[in-house]
C-alpha atoms as a PDB file:
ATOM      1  CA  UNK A   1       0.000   0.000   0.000  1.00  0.00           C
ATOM      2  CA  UNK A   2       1.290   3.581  -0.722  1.00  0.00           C
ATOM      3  CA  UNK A   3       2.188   5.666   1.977  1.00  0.00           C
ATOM      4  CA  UNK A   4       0.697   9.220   1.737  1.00  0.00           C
ATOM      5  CA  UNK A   5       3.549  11.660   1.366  1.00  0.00           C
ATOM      6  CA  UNK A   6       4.733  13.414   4.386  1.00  0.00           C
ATOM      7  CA  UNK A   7       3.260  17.112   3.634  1.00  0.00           C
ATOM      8  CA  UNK A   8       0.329  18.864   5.429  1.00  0.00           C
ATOM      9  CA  UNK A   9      -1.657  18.815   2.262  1.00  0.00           C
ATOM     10  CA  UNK A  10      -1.858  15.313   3.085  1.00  0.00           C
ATOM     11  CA  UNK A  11      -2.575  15.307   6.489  1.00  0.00           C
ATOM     12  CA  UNK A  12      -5.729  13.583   8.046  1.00  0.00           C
ATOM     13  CA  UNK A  13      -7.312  17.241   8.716  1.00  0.00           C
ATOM     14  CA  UNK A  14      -6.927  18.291   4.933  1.00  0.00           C
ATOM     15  CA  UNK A  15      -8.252  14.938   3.587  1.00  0.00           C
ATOM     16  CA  UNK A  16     -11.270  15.165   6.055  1.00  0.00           C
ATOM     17  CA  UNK A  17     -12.384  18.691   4.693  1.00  0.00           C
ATOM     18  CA  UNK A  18     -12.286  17.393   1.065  1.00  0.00           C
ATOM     19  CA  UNK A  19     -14.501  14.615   1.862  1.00  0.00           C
ATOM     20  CA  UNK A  20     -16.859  16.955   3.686  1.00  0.00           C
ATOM     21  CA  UNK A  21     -16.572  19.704   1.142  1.00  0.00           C
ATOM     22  CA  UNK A  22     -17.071  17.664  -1.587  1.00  0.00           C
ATOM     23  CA  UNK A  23     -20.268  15.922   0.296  1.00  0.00           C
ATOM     24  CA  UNK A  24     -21.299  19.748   0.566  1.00  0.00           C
ATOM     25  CA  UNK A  25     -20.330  20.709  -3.119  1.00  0.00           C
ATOM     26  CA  UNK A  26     -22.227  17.360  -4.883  1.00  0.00           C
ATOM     27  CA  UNK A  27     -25.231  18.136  -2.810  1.00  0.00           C
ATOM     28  CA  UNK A  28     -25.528  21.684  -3.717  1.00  0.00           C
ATOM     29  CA  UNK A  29     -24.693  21.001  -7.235  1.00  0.00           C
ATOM     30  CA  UNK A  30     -28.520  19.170  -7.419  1.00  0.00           C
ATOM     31  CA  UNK A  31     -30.321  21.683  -4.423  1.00  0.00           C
ATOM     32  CA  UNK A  32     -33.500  22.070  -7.489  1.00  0.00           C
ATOM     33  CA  UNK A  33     -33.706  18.272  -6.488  1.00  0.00           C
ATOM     34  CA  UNK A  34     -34.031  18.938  -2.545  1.00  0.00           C
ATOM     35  CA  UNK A  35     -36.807  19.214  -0.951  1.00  0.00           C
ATOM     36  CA  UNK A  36     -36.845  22.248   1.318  1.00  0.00           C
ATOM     37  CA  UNK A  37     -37.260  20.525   4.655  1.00  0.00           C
ATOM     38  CA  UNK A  38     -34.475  18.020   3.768  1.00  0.00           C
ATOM     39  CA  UNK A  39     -32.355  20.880   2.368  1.00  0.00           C
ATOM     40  CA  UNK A  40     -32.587  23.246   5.792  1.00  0.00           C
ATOM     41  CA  UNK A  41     -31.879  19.343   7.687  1.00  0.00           C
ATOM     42  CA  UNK A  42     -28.843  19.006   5.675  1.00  0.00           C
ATOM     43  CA  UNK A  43     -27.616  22.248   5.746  1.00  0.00           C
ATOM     44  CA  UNK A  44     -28.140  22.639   9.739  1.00  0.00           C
ATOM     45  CA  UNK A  45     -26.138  19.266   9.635  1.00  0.00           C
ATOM     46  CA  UNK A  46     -23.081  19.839   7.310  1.00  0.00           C
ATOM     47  CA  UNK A  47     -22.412  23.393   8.353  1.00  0.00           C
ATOM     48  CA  UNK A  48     -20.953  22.517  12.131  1.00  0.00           C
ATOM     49  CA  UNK A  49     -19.177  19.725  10.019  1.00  0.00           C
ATOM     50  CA  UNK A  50     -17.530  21.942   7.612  1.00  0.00           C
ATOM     51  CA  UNK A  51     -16.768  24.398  10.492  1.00  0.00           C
ATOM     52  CA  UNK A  52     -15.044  22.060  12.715  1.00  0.00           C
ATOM     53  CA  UNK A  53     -12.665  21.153   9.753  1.00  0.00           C
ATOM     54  CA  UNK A  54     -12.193  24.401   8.896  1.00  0.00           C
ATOM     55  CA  UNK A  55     -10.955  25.481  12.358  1.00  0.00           C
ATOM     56  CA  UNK A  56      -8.590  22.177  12.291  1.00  0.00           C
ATOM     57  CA  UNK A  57      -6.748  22.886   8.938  1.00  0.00           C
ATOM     58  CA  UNK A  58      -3.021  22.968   9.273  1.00  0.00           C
ATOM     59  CA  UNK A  59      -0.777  26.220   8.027  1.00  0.00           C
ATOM     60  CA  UNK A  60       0.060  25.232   5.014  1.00  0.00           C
ATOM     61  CA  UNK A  61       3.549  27.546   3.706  1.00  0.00           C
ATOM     62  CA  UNK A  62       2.983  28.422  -0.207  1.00  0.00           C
ATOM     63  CA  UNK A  63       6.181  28.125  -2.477  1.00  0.00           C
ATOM     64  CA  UNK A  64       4.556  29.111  -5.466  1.00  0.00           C
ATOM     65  CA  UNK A  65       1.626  31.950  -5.013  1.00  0.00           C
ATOM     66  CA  UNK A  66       1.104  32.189  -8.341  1.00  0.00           C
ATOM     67  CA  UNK A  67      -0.244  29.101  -8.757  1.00  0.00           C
ATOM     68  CA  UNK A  68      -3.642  29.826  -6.722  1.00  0.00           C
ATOM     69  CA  UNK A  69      -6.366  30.212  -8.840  1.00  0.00           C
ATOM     70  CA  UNK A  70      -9.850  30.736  -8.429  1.00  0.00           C
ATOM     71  CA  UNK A  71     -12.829  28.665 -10.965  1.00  0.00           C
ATOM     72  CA  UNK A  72     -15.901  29.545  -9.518  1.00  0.00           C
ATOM     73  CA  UNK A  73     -17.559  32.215 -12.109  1.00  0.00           C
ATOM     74  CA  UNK A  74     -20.372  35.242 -11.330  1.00  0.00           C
ATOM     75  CA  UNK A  75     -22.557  33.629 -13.458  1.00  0.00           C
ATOM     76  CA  UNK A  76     -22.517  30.449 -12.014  1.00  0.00           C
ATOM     77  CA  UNK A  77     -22.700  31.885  -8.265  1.00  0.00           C
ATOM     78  CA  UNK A  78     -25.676  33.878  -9.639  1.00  0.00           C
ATOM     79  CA  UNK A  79     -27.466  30.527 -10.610  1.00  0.00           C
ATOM     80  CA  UNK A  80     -27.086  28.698  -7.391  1.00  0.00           C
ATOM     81  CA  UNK A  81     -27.302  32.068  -5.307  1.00  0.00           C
ATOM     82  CA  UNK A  82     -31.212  32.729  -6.925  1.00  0.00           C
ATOM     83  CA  UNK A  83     -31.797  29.166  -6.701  1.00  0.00           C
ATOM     84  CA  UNK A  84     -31.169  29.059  -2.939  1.00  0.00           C
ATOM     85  CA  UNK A  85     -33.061  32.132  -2.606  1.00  0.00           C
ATOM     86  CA  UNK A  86     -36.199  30.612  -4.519  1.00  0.00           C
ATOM     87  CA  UNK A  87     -36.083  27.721  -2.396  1.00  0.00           C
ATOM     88  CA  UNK A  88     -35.705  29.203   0.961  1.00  0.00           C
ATOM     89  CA  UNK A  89     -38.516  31.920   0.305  1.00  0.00           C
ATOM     90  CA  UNK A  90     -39.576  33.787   3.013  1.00  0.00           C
ATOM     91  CA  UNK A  91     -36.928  32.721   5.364  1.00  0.00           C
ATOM     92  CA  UNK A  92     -34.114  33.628   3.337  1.00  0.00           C
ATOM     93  CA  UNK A  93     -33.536  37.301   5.367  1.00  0.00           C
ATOM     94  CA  UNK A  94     -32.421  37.076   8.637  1.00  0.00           C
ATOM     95  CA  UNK A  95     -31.087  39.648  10.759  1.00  0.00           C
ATOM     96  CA  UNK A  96     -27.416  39.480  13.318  1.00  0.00           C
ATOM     97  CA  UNK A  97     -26.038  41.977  15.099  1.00  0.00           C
ATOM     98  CA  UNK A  98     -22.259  41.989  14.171  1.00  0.00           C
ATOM     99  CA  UNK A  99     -20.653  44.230  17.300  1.00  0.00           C
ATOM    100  CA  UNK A 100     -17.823  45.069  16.017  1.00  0.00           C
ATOM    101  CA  UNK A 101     -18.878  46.817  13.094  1.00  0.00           C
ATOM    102  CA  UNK A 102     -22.010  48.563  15.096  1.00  0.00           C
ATOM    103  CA  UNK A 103     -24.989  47.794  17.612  1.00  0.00           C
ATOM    104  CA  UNK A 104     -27.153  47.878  14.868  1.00  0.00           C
ATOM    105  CA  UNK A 105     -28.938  44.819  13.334  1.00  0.00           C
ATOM    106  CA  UNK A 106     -27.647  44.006   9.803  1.00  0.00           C
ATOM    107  CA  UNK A 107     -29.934  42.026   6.884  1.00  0.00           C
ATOM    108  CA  UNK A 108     -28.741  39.240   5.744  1.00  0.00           C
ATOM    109  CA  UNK A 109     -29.208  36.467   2.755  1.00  0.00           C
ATOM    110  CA  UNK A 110     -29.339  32.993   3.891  1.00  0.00           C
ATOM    111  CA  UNK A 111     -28.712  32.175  -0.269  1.00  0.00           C
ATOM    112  CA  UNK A 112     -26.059  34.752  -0.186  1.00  0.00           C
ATOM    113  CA  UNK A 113     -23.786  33.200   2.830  1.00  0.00           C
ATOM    114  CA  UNK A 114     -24.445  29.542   1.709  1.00  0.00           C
ATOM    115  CA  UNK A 115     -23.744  30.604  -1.778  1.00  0.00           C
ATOM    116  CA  UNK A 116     -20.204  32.171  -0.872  1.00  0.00           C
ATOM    117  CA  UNK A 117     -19.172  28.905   1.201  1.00  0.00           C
ATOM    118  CA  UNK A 118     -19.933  26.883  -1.863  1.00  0.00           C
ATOM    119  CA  UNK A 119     -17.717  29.031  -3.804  1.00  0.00           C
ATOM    120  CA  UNK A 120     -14.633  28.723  -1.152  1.00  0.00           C
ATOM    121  CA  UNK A 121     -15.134  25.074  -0.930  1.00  0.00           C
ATOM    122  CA  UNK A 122     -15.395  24.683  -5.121  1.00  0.00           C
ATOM    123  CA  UNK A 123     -12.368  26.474  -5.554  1.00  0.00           C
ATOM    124  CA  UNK A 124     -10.568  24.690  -2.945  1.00  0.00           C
ATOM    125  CA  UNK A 125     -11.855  21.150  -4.712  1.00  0.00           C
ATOM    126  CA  UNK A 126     -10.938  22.411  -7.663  1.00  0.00           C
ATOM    127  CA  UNK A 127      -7.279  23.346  -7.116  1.00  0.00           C
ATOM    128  CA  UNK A 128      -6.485  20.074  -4.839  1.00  0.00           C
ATOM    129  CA  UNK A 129      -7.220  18.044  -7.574  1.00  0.00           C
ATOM    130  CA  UNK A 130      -4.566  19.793 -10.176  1.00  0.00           C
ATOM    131  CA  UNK A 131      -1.642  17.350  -9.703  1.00  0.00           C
ATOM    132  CA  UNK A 132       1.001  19.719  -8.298  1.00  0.00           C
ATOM    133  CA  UNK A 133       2.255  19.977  -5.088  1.00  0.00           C
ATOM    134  CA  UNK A 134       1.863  23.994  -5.429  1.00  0.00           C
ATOM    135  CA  UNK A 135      -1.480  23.986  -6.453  1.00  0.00           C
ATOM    136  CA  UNK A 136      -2.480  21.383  -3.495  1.00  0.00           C
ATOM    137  CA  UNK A 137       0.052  24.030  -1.256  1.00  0.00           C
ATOM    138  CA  UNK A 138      -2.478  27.104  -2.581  1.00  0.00           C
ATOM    139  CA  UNK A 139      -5.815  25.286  -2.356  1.00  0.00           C
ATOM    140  CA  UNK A 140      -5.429  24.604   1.182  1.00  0.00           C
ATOM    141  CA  UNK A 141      -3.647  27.584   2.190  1.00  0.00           C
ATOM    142  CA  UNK A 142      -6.505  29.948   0.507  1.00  0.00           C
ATOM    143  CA  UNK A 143      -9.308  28.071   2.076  1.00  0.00           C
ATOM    144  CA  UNK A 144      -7.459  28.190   5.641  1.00  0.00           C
ATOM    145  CA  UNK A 145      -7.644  32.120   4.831  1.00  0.00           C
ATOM    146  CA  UNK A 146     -11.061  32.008   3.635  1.00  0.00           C
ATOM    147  CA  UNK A 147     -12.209  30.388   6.805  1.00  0.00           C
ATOM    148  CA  UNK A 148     -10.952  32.978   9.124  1.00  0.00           C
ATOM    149  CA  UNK A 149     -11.901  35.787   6.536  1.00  0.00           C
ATOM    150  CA  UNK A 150     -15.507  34.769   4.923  1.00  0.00           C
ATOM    151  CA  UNK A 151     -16.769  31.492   5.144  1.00  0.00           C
ATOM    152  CA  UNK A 152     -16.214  30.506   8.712  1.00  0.00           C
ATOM    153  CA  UNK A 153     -18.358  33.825   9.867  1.00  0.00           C
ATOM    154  CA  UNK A 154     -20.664  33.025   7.527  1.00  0.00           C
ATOM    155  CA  UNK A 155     -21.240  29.657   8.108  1.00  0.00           C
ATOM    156  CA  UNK A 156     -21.697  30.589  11.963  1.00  0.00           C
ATOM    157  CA  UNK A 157     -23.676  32.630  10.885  1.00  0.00           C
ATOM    158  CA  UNK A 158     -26.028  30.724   8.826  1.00  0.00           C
ATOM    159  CA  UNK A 159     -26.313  28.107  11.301  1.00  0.00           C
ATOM    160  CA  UNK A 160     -27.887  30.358  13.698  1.00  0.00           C
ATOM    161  CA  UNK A 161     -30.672  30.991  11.357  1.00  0.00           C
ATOM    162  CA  UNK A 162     -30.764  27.667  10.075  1.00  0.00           C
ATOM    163  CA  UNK A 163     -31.106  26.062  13.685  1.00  0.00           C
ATOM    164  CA  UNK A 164     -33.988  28.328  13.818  1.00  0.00           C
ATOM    165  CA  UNK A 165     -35.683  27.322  10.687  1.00  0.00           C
ATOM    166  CA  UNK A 166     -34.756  23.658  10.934  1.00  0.00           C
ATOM    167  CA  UNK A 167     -36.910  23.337  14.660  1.00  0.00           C
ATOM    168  CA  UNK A 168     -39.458  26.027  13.120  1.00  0.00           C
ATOM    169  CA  UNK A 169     -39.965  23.077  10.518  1.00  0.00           C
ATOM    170  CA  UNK A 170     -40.182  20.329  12.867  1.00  0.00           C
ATOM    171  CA  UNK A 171     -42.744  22.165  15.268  1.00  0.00           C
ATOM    172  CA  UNK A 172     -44.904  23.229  12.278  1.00  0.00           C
ATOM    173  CA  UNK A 173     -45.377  19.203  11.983  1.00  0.00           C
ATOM    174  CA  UNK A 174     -46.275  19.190  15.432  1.00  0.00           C
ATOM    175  CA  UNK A 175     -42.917  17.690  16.423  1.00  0.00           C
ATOM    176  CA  UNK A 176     -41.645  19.780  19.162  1.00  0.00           C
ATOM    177  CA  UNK A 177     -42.797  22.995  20.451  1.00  0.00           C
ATOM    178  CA  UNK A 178     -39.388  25.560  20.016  1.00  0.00           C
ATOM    179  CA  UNK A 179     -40.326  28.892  22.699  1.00  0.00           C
ATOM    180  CA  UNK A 180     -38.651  32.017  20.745  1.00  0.00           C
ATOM    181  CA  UNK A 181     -35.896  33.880  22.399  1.00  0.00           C
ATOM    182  CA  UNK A 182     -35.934  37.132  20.250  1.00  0.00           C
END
């Protein structure tokens, strides 16, 4: 059996995010397929997941810079973006306070934050499958950046509405009775 080469691109933290982002990436790819209840289910589920391995990737040093690239086009985050949107409806806005930009509440885009995660973790899948070492080097290294930049807040994010909607869900089917907090 091969022995997996000695190099954090390799480690056991790096191959667990590409299984979970590309679980996340093949089931957004066919969302118009989903059914809403078992999207929001998903979704509540994955995002801790993808979170969790986010916060656990290893610093990765990049040799070559120049090979990072990025795949994901506008038109193609516009399509899954306005599909999300369709789908969620209603309970697509949501509102956070963010205090360290003010103590106001800010708007927000459910479709919008789990559109931008898709397009972190697509680029990242993208660029760790080229066969170089520098292009594994710069997927991993960008998406360690992205985390602590734009997906990880958004993700957090998007999980607190989604833990609302997901039990909203369940108690509409006379599940569980969820009291509301704000």
């Amino acid at each position: 059996m091969d022995q997996i080469p000695d190099h954090p691109v390799y480690s056991k933290n790096v191959l667990e995010m590409l299984t979970v982002s590309n679980d996340f990436i093949m089931t957004l790819k066919k969302v118009e397929t989903i059914e809403r209840k078992k999207l929001i289910e998903y979704l509540t589920k994955v995002s801790p997941l993808l979170y969790l391995k986010g916060a656990l990737l290893p610093e990765v040093t990049v040799k070559s810079p120049d090979m990072n690239e990025r795949f994901y086009t506008e038109e193609e985050w516009e399509i899954l973006f306005n599909t999300l949107r369709k789908i969620f409806g209603k309970d697509d806005l949501f509102w956070f306070a963010d205090r360290e930009v003010s103590d106001e509440l800010i708007k927000a885009s459910l479709a919008e934050h789990i559109t931008d995660v898709f397009q972190d973790h697509q680029d990242f899948l993208l660029l760790y499958q080229k066969s170089s070492l520098a292009s594994k080097e710069n997927a991993v290294h960008e998406l360690a950046d992205l985390f602590m930049a734009n997906w990880g807040i958004k993700l957090i994010r998007a999980m607190h509405h989604l833990h609302h909607l997901f039990f909203k869900t369940r108690n509409e089917e006379g599940d569980i009775e969820i009291p509301r907090i704000f």
